[in-house]
C-alpha atoms as a PDB file:
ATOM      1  CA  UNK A   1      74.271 189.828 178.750  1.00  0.00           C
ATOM      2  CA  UNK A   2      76.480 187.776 176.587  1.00  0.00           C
ATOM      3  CA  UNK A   3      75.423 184.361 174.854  1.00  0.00           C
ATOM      4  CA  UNK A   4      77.973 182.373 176.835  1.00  0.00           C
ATOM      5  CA  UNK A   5      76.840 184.403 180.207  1.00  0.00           C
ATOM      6  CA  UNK A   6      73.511 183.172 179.527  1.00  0.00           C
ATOM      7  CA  UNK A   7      74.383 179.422 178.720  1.00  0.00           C
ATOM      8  CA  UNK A   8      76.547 179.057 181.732  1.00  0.00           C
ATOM      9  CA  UNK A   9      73.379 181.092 184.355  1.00  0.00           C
ATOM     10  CA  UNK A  10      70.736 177.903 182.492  1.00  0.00           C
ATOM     11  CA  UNK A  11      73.649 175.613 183.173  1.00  0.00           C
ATOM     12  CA  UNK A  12      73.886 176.143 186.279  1.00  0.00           C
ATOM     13  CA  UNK A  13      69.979 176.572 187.231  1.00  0.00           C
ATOM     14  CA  UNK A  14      70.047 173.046 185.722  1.00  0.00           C
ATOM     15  CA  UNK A  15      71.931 171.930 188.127  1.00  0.00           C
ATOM     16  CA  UNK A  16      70.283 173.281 191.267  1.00  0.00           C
ATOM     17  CA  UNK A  17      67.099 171.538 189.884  1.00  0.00           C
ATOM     18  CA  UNK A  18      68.468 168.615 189.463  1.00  0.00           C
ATOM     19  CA  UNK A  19      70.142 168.456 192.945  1.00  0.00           C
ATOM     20  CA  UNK A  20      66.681 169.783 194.575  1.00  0.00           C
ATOM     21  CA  UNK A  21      65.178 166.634 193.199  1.00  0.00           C
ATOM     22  CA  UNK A  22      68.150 164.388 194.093  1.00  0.00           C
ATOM     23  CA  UNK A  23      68.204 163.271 197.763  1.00  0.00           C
ATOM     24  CA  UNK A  24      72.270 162.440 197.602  1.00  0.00           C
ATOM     25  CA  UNK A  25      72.738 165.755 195.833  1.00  0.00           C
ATOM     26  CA  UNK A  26      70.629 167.819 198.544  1.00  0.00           C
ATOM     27  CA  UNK A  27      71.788 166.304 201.557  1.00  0.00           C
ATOM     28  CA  UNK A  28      75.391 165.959 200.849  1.00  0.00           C
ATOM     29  CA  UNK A  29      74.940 162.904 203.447  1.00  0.00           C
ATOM     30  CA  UNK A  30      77.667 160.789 204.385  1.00  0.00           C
ATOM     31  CA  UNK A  31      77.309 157.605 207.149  1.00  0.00           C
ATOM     32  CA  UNK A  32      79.934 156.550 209.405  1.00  0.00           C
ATOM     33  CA  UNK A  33      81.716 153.476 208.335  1.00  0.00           C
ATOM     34  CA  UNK A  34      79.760 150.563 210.240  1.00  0.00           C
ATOM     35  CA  UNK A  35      82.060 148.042 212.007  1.00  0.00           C
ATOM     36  CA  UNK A  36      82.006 144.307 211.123  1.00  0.00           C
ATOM     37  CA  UNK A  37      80.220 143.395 214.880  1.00  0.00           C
ATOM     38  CA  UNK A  38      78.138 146.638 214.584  1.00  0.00           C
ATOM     39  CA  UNK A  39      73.872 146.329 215.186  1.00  0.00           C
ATOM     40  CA  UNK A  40      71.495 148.034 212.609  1.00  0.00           C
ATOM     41  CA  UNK A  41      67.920 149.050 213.903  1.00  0.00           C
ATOM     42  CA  UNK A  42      65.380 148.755 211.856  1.00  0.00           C
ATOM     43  CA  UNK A  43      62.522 150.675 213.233  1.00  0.00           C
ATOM     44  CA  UNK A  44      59.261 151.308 212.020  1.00  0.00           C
ATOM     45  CA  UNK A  45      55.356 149.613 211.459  1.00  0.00           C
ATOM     46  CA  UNK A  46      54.118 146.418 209.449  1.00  0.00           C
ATOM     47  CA  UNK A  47      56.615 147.340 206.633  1.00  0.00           C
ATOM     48  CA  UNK A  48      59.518 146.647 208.770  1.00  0.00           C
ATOM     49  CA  UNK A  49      57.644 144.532 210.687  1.00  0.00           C
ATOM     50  CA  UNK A  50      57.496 142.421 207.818  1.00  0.00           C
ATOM     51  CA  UNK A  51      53.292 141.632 207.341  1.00  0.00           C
ATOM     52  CA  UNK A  52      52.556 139.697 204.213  1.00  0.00           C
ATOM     53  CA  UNK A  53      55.629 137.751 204.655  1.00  0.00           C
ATOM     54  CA  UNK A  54      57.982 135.072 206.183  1.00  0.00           C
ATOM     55  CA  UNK A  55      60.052 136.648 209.174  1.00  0.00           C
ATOM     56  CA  UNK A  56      62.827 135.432 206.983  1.00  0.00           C
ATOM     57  CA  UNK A  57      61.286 137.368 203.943  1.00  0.00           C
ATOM     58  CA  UNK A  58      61.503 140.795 205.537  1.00  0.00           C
ATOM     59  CA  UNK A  59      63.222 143.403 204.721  1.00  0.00           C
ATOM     60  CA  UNK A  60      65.638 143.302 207.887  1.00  0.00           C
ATOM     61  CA  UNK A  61      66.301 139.882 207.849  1.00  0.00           C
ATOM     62  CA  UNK A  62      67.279 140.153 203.932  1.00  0.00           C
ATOM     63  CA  UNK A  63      69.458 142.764 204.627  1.00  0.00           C
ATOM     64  CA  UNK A  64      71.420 141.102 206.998  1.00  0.00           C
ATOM     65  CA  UNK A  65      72.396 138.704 204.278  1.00  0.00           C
ATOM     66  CA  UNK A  66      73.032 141.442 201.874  1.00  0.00           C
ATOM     67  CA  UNK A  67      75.621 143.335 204.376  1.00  0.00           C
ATOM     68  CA  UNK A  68      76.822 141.098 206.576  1.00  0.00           C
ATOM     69  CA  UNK A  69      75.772 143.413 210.332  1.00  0.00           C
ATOM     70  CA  UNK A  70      73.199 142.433 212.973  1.00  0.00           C
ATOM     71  CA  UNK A  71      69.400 144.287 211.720  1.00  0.00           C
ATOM     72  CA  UNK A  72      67.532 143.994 214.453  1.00  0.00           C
ATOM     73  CA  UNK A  73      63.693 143.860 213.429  1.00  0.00           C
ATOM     74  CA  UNK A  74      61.488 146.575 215.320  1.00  0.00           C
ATOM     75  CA  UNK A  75      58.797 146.912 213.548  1.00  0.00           C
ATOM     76  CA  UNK A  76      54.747 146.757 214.887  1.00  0.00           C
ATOM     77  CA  UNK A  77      52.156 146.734 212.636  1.00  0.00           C
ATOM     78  CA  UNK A  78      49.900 149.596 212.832  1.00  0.00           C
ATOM     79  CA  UNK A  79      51.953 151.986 214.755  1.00  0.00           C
ATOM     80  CA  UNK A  80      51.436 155.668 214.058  1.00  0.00           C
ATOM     81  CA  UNK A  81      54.937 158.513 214.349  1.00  0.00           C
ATOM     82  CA  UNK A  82      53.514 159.156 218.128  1.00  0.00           C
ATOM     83  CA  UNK A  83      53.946 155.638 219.124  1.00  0.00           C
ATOM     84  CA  UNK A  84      57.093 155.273 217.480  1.00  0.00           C
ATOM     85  CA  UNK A  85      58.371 158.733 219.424  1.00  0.00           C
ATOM     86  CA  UNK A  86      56.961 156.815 222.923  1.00  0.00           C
ATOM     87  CA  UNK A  87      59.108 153.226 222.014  1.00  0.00           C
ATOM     88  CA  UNK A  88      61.625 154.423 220.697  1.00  0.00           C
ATOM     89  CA  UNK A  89      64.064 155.368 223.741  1.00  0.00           C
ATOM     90  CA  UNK A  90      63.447 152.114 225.649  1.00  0.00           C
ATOM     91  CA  UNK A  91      64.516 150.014 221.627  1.00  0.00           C
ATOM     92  CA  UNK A  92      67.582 152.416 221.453  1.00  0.00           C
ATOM     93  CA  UNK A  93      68.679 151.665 225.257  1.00  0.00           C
ATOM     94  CA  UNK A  94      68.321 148.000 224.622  1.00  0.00           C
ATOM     95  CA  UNK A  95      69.897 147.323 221.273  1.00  0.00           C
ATOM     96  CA  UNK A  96      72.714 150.146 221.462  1.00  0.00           C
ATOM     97  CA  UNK A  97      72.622 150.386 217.532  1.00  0.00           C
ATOM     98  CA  UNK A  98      75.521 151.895 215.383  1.00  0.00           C
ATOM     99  CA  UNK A  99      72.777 152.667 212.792  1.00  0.00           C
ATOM    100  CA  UNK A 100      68.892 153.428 212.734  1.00  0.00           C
ATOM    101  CA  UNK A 101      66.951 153.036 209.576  1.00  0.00           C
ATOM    102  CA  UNK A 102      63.837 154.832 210.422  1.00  0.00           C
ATOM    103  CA  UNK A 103      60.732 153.735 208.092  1.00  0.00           C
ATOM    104  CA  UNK A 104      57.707 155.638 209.381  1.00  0.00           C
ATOM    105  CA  UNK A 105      54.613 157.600 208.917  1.00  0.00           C
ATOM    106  CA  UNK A 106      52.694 155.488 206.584  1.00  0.00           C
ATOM    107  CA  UNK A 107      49.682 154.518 209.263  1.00  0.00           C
ATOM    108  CA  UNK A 108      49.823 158.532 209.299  1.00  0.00           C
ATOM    109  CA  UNK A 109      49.364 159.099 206.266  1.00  0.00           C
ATOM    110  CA  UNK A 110      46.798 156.086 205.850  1.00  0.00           C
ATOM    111  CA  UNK A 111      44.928 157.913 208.409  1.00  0.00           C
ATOM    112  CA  UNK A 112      45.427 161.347 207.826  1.00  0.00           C
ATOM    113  CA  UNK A 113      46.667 162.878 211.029  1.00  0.00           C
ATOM    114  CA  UNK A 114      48.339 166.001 210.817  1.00  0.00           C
ATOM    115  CA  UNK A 115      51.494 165.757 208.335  1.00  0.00           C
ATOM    116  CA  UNK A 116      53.188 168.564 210.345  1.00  0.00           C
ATOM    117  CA  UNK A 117      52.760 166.489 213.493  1.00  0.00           C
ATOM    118  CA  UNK A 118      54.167 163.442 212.022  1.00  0.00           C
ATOM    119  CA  UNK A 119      57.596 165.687 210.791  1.00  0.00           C
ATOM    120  CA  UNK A 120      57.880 166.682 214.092  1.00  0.00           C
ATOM    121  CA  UNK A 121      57.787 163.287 215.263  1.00  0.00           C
ATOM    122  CA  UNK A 122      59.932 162.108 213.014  1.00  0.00           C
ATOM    123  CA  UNK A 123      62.153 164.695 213.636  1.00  0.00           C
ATOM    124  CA  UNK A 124      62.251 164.041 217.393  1.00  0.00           C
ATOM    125  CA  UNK A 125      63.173 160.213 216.568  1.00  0.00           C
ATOM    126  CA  UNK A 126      66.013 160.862 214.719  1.00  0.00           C
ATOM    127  CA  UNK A 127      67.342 163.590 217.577  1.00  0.00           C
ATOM    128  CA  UNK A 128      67.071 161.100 219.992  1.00  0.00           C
ATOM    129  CA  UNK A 129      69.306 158.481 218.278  1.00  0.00           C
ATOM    130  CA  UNK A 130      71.439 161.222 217.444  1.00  0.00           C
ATOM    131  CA  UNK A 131      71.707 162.453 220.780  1.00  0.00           C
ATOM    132  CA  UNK A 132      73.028 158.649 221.449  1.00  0.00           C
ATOM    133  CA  UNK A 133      75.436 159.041 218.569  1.00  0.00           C
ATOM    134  CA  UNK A 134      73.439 156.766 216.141  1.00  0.00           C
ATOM    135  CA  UNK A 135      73.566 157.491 212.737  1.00  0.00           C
ATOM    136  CA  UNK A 136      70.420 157.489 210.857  1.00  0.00           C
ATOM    137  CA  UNK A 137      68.865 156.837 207.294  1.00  0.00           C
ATOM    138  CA  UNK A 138      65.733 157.663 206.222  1.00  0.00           C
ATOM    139  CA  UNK A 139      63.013 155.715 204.025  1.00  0.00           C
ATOM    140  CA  UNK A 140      60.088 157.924 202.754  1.00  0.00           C
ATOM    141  CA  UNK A 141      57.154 156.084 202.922  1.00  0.00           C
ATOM    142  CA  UNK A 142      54.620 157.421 199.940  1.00  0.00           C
ATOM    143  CA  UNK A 143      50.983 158.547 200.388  1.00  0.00           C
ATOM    144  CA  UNK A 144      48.176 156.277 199.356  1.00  0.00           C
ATOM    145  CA  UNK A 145      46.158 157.163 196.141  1.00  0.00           C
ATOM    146  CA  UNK A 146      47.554 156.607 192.229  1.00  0.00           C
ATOM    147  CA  UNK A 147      50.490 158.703 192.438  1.00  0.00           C
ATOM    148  CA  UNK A 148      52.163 156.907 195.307  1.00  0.00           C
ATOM    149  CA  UNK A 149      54.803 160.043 195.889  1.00  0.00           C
ATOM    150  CA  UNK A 150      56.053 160.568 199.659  1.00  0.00           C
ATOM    151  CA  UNK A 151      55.056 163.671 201.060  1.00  0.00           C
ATOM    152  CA  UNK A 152      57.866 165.997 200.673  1.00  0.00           C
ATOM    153  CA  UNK A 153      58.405 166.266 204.852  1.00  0.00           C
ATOM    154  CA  UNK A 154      60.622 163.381 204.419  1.00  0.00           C
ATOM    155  CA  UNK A 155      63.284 164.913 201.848  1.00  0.00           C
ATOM    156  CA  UNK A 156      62.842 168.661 203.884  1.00  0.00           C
ATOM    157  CA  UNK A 157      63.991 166.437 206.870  1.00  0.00           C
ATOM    158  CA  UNK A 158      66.780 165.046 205.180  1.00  0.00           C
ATOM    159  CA  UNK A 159      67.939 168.095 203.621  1.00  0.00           C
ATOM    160  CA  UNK A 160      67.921 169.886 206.594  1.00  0.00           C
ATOM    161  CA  UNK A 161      69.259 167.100 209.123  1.00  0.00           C
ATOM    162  CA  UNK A 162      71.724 166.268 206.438  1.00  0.00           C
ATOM    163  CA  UNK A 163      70.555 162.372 206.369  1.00  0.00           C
ATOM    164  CA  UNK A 164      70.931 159.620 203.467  1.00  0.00           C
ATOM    165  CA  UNK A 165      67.588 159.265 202.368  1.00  0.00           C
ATOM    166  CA  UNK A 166      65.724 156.435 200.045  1.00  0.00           C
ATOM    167  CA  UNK A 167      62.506 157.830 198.638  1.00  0.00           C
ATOM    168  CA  UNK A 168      62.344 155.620 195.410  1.00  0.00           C
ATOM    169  CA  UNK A 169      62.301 152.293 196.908  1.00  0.00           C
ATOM    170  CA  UNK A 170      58.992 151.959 197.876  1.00  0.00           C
ATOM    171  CA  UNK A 171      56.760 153.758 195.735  1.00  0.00           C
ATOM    172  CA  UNK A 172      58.269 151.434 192.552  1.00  0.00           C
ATOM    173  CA  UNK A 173      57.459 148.499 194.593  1.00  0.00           C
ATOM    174  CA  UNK A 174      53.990 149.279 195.491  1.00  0.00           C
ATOM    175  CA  UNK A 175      52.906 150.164 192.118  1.00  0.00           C
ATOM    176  CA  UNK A 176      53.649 147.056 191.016  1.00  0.00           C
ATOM    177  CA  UNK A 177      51.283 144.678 191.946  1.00  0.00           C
ATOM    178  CA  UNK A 178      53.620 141.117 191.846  1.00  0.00           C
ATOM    179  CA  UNK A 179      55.628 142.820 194.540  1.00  0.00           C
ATOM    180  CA  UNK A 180      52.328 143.456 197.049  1.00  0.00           C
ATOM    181  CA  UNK A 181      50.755 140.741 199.305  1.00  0.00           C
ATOM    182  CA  UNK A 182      47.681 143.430 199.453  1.00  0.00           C
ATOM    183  CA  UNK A 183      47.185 147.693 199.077  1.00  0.00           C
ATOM    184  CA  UNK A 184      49.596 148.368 201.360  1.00  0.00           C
ATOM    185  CA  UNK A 185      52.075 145.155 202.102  1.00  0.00           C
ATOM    186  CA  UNK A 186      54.552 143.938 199.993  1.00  0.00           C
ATOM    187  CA  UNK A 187      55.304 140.289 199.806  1.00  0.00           C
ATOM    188  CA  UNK A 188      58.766 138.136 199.800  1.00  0.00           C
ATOM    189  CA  UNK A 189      59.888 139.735 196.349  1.00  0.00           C
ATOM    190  CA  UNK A 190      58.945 143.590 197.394  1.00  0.00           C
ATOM    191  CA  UNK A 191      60.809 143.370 200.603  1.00  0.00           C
ATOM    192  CA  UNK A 192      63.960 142.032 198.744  1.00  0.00           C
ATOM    193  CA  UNK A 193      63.808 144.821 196.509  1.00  0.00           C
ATOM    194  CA  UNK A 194      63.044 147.366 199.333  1.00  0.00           C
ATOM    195  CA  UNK A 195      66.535 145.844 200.977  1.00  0.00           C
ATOM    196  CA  UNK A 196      68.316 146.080 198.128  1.00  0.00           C
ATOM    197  CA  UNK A 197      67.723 149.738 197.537  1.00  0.00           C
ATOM    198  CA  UNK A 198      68.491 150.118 201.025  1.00  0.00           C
ATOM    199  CA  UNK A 199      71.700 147.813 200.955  1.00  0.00           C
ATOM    200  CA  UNK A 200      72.949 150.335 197.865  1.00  0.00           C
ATOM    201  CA  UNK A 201      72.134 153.081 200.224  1.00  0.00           C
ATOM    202  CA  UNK A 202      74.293 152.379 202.993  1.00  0.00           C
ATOM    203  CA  UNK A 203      77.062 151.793 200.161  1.00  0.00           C
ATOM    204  CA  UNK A 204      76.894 154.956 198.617  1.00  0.00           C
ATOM    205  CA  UNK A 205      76.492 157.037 201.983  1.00  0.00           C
ATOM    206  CA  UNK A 206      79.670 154.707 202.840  1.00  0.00           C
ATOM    207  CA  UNK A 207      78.110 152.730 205.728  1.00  0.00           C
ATOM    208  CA  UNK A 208      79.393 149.594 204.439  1.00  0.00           C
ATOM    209  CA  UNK A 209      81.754 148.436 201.631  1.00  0.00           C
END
């Protein structure tokens, strides 16, 4: 095999690995553009709910600024993927949502219930706003412990539902302890940063301007 042969086959095995580990890269995912009047679901536990903060402070509410649609807060504290899977058809019939941002599975993971259980839920929540024609984004919640990485369920269910995902956001702001109100919670500044990285999400997947 030739030098150049060989320079172009690492080249390109580069670039495989680097789109493996890059959630834009491996899901190719795009979101419909969201109209000016359109409502945003956010839907999850005490992270969306907002615990260790203001309900002005959480990361729905700052969002809304930060986009300028509806984000309807549906968060409960303590809720496990199951739960979620019951709720979620009567929140979806309700609110009608153009978009679902679906931050889940941490009280899973905190618990450790079955992580091929909680895909499957997950899975079934995002079929059933899809099945409504509601686009969805994904935030990977990490597991507890010093490494604070999300399992990798959440990017195999982006990849294969071809979904924007955000994986980063929270496992920079929970290692950092001025961005925590305890272990688990983040405070005022933690949510703003978690609804920024959203906010830059839903830009690049072309949600919003």
């Amino acid at each position: 095999m030739s030098t150049k042969r060989k320079k172009w086959l690492v080249f390109s095995l580069l670039i495989t690995m680097t789109c493996a580990f890059m959630p834009a890269c491996s899901s190719g995912a795009k979101t419909p553009r969201l109209a000016s009047d359109a409502v945003i679901l956010a839907f999850g536990d005490s992270l969306t709910f907002g615990t260790g903060a203001t309900p002005a402070d959480t990361y729905p509410a700052i969002l809304e600024g930060l986009i300028g649609r509806r984000v309807v807060n549906s968060g409960i504290p303590g809720e496990v993927t199951a739960e979620g899977l019951s709720r979620l058809p009567k929140v979806l019939e309700r609110e009608r949502p153009a978009l679902l941002i679906l931050c889940h599975g941490g009280n899973d993971l905190l618990r450790r219930l079955n992580q091929q259980k909680t895909a499957d839920n997950l899975r079934a929540m995002i079929r059933l706003a899809q099945e409504r024609r509601v686009a969805v984004i994904i935030i990977a919640v990490p597991s507890p412990g010093i490494a604070l990485s999300p399992p990798p369920f959440y990017r195999e269910i982006a990849k294969e539902m071809k979904l924007p995902i955000e994986d980063k956001a929270l496992p920079l702001v929970l290692s950092d302890g001025s961005l925590k109100s305890d272990y688990i919670h983040l405070n005022a500044a933690g949510y703003r940063k978690l609804a920024e990285s959203i906010a830059a999400l839903l830009k690049k997947s072309g949600a919003v301007e």
